[in-house]
Protein backbone atom coordinates (compact mmCIF):
# COMPACT_ATOMS: atom_id res chain seq x y z
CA UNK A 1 13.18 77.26 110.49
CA UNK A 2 10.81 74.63 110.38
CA UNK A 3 6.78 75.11 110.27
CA UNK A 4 5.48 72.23 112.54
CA UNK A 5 1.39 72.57 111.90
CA UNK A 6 -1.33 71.11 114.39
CA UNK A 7 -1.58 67.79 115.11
CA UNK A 8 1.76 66.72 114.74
CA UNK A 9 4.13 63.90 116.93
CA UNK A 10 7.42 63.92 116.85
CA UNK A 11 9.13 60.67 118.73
CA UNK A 12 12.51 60.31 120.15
CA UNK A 13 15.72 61.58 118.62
CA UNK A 14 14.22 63.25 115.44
CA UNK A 15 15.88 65.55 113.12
CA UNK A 16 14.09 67.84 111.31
CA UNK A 17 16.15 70.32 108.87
CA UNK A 18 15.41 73.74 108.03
CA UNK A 19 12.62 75.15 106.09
CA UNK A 20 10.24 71.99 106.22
CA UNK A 21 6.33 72.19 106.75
CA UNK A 22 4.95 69.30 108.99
CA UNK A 23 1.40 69.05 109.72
CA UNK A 24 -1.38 66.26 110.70
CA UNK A 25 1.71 63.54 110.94
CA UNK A 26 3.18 61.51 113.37
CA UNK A 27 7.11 60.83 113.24
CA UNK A 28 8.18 57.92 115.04
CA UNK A 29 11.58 57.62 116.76
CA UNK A 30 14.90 58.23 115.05
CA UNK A 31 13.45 59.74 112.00
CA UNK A 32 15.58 62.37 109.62
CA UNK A 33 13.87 65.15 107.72
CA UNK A 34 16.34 67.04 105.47
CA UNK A 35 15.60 70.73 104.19
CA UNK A 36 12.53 71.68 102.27
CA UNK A 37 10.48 68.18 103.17
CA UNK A 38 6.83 68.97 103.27
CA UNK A 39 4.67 66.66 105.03
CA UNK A 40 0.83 66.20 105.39
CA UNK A 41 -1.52 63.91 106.82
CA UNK A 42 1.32 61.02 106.79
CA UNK A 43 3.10 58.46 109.42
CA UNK A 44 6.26 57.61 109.12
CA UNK A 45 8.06 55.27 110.82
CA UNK A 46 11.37 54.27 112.93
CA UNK A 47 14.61 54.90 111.22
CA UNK A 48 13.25 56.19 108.43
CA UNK A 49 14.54 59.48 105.71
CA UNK A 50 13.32 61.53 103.75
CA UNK A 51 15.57 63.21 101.52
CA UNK A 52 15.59 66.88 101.01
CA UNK A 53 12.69 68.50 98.99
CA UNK A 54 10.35 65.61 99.21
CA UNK A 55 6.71 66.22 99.01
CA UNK A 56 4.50 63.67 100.48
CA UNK A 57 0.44 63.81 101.74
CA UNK A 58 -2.73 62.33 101.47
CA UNK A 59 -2.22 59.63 104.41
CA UNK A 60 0.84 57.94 103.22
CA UNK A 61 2.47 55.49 105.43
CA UNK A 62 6.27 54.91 105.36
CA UNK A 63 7.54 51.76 106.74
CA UNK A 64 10.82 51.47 109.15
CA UNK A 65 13.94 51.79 107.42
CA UNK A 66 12.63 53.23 104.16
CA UNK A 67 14.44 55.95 102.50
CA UNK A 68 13.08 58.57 100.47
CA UNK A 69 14.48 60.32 98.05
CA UNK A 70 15.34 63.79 97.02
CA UNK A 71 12.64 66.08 95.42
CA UNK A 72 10.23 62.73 95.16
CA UNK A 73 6.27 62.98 95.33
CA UNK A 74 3.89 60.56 97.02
C-alpha cells in the first residue's frame, strides 16, 4: 500500500502504485507513480511519470510531460 504523509494533493485521475511514500507534495492531474517512488517536499506536474524506485525531495519541481526514470535521484 501506499504511505500518503501530511500535506499532500493529489489531482484528477492519478495513479499511485504500491509501496510509495508521498508527503509535503502536490500531484497535479493525470500523474503516474509506479512502485517504490518516494516523494518529499516536491510538485509535479500534468502528465507526468515517475518510474518505479525513484527518489526525489528537497522542493523539486517536475514540469508537464516529463518522465522520470527508474531508481533515479533528484
Amino acid at each position: 500500500t501506499a504511505q500518503i504523509g501530511e500535506f499532500v494533493i493529489i489531482g484528477n485521475n492519478c495513479k499511485i502504485g504500491k509501496n510509495t511514500h508521498i508527503e509535503r507534495s502536490i500531484l497535479w492531474n493525470n500523474v503516474e507513480i509506479e512502485e517504490g517512488v518516494h516523494l518529499v517536499n516536491s510538485i509535479i506536474a500534468d502528465n507526468c511519470k515517475i518510474a518505479k524506485f525513484a527518489r526525489i525531495n528537497n522542493g523539486i519541481v517536475i514540469g508537464a510531460g516529463t518522465k522520470i526514470s527508474s531508481y533515479s535521484i533528484l
